[in-house]
PDB file of N, CA and C in Angstrom:
ATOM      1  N   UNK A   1       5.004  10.668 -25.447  1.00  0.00           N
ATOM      2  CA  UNK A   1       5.793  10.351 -24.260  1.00  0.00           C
ATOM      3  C   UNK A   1       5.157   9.167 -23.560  1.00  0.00           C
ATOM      4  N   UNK A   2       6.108   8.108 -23.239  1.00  0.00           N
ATOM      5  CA  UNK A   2       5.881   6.971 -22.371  1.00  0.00           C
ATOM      6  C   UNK A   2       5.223   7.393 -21.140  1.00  0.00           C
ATOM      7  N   UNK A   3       4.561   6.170 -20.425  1.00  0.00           N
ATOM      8  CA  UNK A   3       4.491   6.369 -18.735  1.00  0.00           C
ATOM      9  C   UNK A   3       5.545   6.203 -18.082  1.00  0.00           C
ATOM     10  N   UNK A   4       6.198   6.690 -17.428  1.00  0.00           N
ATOM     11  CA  UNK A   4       7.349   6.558 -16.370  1.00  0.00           C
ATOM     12  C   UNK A   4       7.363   5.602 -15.745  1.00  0.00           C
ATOM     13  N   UNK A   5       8.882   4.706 -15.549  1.00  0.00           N
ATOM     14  CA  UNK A   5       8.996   3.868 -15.175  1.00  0.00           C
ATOM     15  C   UNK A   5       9.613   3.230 -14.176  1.00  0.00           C
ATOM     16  N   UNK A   6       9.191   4.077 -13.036  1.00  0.00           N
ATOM     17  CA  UNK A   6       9.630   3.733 -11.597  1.00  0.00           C
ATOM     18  C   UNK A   6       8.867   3.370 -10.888  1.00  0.00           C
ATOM     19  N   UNK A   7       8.889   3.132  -9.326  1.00  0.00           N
ATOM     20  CA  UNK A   7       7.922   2.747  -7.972  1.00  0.00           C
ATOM     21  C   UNK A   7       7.866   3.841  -6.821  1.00  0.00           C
ATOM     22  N   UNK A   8       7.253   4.825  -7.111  1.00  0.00           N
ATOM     23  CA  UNK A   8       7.416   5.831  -6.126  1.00  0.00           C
ATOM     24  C   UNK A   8       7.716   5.413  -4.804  1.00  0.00           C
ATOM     25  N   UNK A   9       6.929   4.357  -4.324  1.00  0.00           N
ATOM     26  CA  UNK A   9       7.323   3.969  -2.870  1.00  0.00           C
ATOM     27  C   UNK A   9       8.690   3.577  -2.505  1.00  0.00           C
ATOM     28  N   UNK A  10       9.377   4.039  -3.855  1.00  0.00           N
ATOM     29  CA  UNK A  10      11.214   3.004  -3.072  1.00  0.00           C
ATOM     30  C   UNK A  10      11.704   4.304  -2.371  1.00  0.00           C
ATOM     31  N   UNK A  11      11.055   5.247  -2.271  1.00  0.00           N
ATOM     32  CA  UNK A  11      11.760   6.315  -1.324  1.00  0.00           C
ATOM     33  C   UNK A  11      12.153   5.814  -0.200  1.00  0.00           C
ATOM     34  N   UNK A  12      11.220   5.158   0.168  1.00  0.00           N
ATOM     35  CA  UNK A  12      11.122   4.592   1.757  1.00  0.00           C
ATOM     36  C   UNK A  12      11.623   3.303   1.670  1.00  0.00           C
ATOM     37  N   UNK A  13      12.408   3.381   2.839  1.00  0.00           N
ATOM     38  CA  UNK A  13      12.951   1.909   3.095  1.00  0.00           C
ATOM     39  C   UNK A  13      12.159   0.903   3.204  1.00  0.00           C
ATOM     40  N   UNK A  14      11.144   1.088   4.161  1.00  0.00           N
ATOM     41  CA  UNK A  14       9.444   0.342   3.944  1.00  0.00           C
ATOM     42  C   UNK A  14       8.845   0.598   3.292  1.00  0.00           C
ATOM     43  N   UNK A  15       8.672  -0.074   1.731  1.00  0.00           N
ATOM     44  CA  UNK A  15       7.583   0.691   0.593  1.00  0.00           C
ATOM     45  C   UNK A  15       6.171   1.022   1.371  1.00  0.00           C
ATOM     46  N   UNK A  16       5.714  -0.140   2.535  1.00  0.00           N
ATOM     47  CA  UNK A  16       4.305  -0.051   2.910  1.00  0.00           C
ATOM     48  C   UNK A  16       3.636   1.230   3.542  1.00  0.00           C
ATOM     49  N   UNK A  17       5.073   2.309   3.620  1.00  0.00           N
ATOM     50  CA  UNK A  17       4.893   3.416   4.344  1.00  0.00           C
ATOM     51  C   UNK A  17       4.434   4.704   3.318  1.00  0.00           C
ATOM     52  N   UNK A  18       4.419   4.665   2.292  1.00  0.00           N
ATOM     53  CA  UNK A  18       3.918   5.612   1.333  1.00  0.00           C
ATOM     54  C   UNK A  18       2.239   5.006   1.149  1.00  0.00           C
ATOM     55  N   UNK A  19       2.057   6.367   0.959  1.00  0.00           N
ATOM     56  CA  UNK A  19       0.673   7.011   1.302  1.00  0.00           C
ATOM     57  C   UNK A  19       0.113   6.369   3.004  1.00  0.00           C
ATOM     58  N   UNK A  20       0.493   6.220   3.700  1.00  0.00           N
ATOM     59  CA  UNK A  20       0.270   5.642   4.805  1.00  0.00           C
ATOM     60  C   UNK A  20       0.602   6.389   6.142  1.00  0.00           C
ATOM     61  N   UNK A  21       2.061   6.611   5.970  1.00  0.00           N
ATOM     62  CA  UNK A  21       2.112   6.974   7.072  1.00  0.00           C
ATOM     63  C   UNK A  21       3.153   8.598   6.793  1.00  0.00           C
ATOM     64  N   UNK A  22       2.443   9.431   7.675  1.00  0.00           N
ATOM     65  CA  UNK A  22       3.309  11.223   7.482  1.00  0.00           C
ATOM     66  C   UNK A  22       4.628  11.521   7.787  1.00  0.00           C
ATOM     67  N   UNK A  23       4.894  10.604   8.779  1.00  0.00           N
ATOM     68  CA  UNK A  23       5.864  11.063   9.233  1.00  0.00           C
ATOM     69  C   UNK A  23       6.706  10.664   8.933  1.00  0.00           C
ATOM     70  N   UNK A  24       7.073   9.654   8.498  1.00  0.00           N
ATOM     71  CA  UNK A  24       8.664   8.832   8.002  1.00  0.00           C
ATOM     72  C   UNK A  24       8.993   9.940   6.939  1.00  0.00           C
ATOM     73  N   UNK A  25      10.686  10.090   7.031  1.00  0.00           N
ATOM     74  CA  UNK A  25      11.062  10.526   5.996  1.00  0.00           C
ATOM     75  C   UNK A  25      11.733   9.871   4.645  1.00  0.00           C
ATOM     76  N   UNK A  26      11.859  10.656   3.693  1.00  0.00           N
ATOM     77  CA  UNK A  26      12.221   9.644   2.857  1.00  0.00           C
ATOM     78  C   UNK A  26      13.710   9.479   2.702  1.00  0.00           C
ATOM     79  N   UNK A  27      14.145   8.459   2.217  1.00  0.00           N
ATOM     80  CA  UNK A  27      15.614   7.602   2.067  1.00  0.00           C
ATOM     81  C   UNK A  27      16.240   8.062   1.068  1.00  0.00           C
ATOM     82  N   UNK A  28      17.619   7.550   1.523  1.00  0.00           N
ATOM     83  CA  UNK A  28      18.164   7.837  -0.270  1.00  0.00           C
ATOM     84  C   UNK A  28      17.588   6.727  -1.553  1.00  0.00           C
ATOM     85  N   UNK A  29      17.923   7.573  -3.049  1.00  0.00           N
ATOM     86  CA  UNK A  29      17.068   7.022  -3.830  1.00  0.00           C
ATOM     87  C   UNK A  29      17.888   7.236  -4.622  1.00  0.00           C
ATOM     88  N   UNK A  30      18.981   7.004  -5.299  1.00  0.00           N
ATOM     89  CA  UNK A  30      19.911   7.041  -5.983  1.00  0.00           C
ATOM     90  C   UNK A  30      19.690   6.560  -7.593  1.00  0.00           C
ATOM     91  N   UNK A  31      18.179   5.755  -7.468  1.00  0.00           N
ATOM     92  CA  UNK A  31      17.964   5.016  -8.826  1.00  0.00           C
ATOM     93  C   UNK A  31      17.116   5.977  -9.402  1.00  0.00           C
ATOM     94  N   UNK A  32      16.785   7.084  -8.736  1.00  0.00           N
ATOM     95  CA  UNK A  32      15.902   8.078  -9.527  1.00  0.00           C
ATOM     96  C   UNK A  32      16.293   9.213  -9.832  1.00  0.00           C
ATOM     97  N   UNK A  33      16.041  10.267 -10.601  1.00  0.00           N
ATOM     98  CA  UNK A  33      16.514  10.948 -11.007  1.00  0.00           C
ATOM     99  C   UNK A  33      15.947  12.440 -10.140  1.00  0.00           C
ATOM    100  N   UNK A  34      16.252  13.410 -10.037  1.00  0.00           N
ATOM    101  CA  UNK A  34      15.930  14.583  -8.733  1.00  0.00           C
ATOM    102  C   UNK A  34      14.612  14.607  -9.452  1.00  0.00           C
ATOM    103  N   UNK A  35      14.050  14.957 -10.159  1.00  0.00           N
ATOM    104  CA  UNK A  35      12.660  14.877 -10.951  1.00  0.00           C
ATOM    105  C   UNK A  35      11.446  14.252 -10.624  1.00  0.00           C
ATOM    106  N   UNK A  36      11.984  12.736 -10.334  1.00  0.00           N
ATOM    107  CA  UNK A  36      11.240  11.159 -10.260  1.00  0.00           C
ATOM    108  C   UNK A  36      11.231  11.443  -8.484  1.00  0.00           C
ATOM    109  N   UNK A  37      12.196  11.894  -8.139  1.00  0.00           N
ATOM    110  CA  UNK A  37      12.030  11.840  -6.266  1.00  0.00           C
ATOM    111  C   UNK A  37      10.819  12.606  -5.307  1.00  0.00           C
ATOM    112  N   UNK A  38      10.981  13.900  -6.388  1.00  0.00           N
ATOM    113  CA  UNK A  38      10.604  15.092  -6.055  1.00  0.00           C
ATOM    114  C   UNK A  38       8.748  14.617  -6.331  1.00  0.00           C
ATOM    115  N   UNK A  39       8.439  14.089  -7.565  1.00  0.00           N
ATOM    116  CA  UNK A  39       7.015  13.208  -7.849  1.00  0.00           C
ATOM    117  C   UNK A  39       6.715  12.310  -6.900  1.00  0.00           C
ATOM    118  N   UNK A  40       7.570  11.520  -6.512  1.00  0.00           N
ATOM    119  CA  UNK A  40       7.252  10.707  -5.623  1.00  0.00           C
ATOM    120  C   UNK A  40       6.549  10.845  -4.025  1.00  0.00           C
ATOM    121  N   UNK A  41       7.734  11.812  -3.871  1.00  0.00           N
ATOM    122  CA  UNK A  41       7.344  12.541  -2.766  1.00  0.00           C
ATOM    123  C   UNK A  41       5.842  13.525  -2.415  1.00  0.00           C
ATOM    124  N   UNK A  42       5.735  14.118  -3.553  1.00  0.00           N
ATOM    125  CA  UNK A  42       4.185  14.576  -3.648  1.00  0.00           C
ATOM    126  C   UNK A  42       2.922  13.940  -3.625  1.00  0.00           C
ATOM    127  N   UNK A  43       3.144  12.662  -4.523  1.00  0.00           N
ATOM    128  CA  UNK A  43       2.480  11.738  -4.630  1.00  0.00           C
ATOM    129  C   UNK A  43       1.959  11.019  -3.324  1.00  0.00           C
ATOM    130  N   UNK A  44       3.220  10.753  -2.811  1.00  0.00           N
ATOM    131  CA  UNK A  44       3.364  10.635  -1.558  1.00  0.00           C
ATOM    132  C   UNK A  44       2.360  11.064  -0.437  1.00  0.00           C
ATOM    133  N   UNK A  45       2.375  12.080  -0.115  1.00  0.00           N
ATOM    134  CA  UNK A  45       1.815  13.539   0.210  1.00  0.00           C
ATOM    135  C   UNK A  45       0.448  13.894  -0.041  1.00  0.00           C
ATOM    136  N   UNK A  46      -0.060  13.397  -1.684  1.00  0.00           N
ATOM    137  CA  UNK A  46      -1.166  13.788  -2.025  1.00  0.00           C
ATOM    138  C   UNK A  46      -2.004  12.296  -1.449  1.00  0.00           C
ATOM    139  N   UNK A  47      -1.123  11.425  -1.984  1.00  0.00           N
ATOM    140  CA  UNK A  47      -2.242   9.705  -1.056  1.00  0.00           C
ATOM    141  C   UNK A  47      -2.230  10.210  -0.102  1.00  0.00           C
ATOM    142  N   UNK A  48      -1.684  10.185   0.739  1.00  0.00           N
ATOM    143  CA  UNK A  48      -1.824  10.643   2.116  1.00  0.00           C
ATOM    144  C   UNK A  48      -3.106  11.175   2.808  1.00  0.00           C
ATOM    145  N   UNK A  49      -2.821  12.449   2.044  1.00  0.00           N
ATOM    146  CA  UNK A  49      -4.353  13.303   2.423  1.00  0.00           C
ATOM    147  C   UNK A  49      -5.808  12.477   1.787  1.00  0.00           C
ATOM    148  N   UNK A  50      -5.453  12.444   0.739  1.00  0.00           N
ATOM    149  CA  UNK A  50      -6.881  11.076   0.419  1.00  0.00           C
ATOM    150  C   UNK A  50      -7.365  10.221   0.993  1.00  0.00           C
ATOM    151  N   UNK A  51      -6.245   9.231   1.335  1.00  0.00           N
ATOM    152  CA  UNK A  51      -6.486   7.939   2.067  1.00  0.00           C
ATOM    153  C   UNK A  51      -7.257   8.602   3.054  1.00  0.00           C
ATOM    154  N   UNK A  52      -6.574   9.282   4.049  1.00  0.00           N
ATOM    155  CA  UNK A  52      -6.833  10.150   5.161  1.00  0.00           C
ATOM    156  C   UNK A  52      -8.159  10.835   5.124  1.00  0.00           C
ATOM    157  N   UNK A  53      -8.430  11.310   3.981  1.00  0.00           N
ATOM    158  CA  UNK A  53      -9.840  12.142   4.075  1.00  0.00           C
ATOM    159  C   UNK A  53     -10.842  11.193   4.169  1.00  0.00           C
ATOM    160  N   UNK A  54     -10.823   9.959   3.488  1.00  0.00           N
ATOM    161  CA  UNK A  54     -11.412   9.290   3.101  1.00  0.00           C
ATOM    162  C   UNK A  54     -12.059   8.338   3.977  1.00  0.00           C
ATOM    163  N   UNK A  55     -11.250   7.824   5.401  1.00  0.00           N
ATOM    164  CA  UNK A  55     -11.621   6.934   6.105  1.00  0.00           C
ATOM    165  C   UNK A  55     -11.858   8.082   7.221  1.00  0.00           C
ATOM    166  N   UNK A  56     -11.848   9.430   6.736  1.00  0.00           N
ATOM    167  CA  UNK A  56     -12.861  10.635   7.883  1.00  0.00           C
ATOM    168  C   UNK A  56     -14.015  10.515   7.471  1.00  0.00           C
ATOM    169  N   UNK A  57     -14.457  10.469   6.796  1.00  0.00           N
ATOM    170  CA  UNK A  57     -15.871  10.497   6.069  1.00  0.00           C
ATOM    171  C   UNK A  57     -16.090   8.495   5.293  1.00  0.00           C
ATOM    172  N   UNK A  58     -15.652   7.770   6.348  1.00  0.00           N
ATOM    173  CA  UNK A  58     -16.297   6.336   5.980  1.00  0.00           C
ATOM    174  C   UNK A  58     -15.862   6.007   4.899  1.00  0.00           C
ATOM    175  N   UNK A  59     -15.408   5.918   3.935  1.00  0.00           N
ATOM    176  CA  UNK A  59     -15.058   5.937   2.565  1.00  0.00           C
ATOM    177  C   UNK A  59     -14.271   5.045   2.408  1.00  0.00           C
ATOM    178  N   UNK A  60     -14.075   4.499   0.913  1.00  0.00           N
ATOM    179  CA  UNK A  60     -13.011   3.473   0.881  1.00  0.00           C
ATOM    180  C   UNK A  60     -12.359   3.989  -0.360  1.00  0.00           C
ATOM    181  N   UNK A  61     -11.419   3.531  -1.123  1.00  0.00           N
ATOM    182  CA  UNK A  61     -10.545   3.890  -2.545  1.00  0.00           C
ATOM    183  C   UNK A  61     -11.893   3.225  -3.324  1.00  0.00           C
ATOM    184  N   UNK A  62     -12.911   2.449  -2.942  1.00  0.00           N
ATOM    185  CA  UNK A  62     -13.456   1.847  -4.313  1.00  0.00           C
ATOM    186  C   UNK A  62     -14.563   2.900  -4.537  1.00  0.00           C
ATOM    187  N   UNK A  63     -14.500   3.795  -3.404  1.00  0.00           N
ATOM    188  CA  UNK A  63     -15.563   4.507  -3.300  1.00  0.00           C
ATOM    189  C   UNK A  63     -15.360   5.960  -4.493  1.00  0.00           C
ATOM    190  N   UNK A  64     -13.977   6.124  -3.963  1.00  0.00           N
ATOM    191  CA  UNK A  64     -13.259   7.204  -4.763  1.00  0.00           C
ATOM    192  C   UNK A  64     -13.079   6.990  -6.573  1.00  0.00           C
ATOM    193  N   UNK A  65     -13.218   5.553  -6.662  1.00  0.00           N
ATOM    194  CA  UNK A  65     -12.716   4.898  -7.863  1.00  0.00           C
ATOM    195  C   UNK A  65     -13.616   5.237  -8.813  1.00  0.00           C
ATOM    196  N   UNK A  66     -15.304   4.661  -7.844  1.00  0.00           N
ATOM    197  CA  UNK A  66     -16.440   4.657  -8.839  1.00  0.00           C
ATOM    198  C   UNK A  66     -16.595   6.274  -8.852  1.00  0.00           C
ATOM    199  N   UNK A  67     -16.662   7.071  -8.093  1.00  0.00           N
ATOM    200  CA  UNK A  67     -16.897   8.959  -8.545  1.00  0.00           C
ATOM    201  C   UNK A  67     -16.346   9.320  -9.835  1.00  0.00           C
ATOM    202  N   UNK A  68     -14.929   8.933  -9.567  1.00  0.00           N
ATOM    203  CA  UNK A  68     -14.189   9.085 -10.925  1.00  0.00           C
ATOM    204  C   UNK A  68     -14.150   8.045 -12.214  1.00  0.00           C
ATOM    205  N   UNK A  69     -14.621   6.807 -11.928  1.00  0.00           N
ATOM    206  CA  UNK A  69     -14.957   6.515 -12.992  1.00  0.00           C
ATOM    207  C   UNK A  69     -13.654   5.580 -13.253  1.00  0.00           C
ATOM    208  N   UNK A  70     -12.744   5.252 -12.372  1.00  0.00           N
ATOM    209  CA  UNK A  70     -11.548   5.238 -12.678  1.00  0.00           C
ATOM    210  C   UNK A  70     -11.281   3.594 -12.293  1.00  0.00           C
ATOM    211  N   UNK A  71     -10.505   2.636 -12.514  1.00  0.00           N
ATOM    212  CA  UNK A  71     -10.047   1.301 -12.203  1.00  0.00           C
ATOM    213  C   UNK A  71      -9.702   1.323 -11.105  1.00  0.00           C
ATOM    214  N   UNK A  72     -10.527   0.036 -10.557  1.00  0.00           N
ATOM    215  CA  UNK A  72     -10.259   0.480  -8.549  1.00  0.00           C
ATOM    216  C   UNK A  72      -8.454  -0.206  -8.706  1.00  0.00           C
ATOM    217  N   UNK A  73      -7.877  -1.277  -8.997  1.00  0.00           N
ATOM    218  CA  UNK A  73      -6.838  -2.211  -9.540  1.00  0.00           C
ATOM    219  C   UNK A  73      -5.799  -0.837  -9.053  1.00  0.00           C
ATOM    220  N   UNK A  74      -5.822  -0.069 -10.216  1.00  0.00           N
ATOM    221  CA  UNK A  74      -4.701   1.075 -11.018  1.00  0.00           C
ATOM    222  C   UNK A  74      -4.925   2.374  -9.602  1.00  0.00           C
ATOM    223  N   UNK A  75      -6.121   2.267  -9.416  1.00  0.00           N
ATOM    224  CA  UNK A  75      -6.213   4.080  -7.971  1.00  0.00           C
ATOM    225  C   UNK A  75      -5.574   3.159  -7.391  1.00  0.00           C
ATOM    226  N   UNK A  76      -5.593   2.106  -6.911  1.00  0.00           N
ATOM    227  CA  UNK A  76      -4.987   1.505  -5.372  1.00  0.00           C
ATOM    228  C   UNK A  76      -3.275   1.306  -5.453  1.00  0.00           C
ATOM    229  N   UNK A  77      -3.220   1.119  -6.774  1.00  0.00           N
ATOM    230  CA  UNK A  77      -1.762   1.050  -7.378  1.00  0.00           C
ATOM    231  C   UNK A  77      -0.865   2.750  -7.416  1.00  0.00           C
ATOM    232  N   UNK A  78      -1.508   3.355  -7.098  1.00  0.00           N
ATOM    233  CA  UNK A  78      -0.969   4.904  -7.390  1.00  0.00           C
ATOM    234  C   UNK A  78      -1.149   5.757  -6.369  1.00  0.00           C
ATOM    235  N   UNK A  79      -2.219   4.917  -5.499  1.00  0.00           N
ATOM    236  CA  UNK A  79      -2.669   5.700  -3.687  1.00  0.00           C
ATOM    237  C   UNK A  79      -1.503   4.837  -2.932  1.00  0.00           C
ATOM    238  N   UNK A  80      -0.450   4.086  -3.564  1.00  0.00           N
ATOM    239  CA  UNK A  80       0.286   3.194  -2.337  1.00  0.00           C
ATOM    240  C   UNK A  80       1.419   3.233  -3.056  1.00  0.00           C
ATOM    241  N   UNK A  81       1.810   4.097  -4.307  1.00  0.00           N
ATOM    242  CA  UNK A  81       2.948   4.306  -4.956  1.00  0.00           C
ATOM    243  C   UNK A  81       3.816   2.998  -5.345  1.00  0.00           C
ATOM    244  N   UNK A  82       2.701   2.595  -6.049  1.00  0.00           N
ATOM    245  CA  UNK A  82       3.358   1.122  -6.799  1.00  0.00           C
ATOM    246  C   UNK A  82       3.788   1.438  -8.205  1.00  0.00           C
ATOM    247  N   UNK A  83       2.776   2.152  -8.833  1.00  0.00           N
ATOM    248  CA  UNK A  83       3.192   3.326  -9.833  1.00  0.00           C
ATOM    249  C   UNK A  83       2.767   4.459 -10.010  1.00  0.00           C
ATOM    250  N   UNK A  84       3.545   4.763 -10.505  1.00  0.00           N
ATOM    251  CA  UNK A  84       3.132   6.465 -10.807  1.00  0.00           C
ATOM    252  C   UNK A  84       2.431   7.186 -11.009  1.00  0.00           C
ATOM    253  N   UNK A  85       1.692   8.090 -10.249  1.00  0.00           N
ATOM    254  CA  UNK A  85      -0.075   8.780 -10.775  1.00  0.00           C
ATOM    255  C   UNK A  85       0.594   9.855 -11.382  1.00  0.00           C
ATOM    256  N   UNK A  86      -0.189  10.629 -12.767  1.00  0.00           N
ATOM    257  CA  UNK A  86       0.183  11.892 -13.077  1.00  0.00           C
ATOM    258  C   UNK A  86      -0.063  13.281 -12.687  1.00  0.00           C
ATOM    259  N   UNK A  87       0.575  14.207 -12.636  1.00  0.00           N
ATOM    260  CA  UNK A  87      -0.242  15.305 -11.531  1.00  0.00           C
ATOM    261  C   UNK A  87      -1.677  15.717 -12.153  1.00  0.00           C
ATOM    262  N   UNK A  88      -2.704  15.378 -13.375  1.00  0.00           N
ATOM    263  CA  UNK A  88      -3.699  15.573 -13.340  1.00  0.00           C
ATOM    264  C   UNK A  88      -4.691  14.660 -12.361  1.00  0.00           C
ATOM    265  N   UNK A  89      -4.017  13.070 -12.598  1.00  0.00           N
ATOM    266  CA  UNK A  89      -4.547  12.244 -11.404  1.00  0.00           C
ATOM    267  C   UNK A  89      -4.726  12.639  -9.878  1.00  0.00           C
ATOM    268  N   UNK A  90      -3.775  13.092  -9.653  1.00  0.00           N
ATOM    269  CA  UNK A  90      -3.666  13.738  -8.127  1.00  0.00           C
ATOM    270  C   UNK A  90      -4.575  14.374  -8.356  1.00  0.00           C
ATOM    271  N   UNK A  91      -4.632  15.785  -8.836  1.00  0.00           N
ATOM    272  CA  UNK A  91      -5.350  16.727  -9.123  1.00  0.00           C
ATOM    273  C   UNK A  91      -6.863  16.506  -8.939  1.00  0.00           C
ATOM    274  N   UNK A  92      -7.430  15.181  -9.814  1.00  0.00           N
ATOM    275  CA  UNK A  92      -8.782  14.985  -9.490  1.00  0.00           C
ATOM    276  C   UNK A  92      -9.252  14.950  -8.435  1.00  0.00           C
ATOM    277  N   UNK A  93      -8.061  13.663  -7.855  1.00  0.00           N
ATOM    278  CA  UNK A  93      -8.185  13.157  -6.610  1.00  0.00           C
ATOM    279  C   UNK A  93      -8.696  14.041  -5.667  1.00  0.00           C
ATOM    280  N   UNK A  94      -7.819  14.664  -5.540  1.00  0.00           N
ATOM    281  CA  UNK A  94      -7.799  16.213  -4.327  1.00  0.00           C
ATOM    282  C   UNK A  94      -9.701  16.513  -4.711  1.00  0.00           C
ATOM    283  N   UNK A  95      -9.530  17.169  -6.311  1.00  0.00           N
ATOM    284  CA  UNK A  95     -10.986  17.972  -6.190  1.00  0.00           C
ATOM    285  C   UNK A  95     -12.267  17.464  -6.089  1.00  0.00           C
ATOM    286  N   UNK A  96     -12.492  16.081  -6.255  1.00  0.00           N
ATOM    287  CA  UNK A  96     -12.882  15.259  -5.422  1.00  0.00           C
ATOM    288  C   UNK A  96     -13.242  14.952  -4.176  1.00  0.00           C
ATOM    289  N   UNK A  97     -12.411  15.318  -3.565  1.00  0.00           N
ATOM    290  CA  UNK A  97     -12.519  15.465  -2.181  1.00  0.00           C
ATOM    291  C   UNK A  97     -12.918  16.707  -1.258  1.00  0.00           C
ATOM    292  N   UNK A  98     -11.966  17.768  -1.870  1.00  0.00           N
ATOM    293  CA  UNK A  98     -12.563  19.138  -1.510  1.00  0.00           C
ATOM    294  C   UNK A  98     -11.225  19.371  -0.550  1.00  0.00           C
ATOM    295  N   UNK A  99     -10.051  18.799  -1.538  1.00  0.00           N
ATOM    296  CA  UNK A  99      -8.650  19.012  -1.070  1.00  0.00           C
ATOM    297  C   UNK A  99      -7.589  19.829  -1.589  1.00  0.00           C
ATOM    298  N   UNK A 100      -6.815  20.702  -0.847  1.00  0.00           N
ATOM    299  CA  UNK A 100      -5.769  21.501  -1.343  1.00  0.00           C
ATOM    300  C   UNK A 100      -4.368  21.064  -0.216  1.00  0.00           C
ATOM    301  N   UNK A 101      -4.008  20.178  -1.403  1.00  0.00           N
ATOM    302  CA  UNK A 101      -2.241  19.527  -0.459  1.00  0.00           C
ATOM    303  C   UNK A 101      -1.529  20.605  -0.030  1.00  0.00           C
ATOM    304  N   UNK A 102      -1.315  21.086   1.095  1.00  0.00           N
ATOM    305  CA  UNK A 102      -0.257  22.018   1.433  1.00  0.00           C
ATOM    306  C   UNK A 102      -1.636  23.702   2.375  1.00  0.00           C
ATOM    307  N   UNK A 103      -2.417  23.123   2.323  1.00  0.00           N
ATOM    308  CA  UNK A 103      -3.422  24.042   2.680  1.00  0.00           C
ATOM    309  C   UNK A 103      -4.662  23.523   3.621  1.00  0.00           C
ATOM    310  N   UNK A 104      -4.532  22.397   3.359  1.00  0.00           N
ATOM    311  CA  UNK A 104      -6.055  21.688   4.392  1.00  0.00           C
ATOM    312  C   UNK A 104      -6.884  21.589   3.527  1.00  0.00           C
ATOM    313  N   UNK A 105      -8.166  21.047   4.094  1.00  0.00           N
ATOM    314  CA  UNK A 105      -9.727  21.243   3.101  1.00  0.00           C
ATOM    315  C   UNK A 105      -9.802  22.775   3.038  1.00  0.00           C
ATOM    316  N   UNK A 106     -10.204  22.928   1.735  1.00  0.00           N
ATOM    317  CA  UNK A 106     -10.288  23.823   0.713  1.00  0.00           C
ATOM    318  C   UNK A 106     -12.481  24.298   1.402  1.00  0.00           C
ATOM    319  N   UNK A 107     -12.433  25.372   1.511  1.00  0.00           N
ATOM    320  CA  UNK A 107     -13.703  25.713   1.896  1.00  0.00           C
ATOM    321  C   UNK A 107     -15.234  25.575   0.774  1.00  0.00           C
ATOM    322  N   UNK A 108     -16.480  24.959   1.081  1.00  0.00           N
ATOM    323  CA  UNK A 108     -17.279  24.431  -0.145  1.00  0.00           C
ATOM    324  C   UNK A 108     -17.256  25.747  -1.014  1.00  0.00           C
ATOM    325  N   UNK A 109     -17.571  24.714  -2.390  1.00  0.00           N
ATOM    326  CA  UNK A 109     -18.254  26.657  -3.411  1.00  0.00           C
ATOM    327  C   UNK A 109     -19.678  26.809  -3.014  1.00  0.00           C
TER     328      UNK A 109
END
């Protein structure tokens, strides 16, 4: 299977508003399929809390990049929904951080 080939941020009428800002809601999206919206939106959701955790504790994406090992280029491209992160990507992201989307910080082990 290919990588998917959309821009999560076209939810929003202002792409600059994914992973950025909480409160805007999202737009119609007619070029995506209920599947691709529904990703987006999480994605959405999951930058969010990252970005967010991240400049609580001083931090930058290059900071997050080198932990994981990962291309600062491609995290910054997928924390601002230029393309598509996969839900294992998120996934790191979060545990990384000591994040559970939909729950708050997750308590230390």
């Amino acid at each position: 299977m290919g990588v998917p080939r959309f821009r999560p941020a076209s939810i929003f009428e202002n792409c600059r508003d994914f992973g950025r800002n909480t409160w805007v809601q999202p737009g119609p999206a007619p070029h995506l399929r209920p599947g691709q919206r529904a990703w987006a939106i999480y994605q959405h959701q999951v930058a969010y809390a990252v970005l967010r955790e991240l400049c609580r504790r001083g931090q930058r994406a290059g900071d997050l990049a080198r932990q994981l090992n990962e291309n600062y280029d491609w995290l910054i491209r997928k924390l601002y929904g230029r393309v598509p992160a996969d839900l294992g990507e998120m996934f790191e992201w979060c545990d990384a951080l000591g994040l559970e989307i939909g729950r708050g910080p997750r308590s230390p082990r």
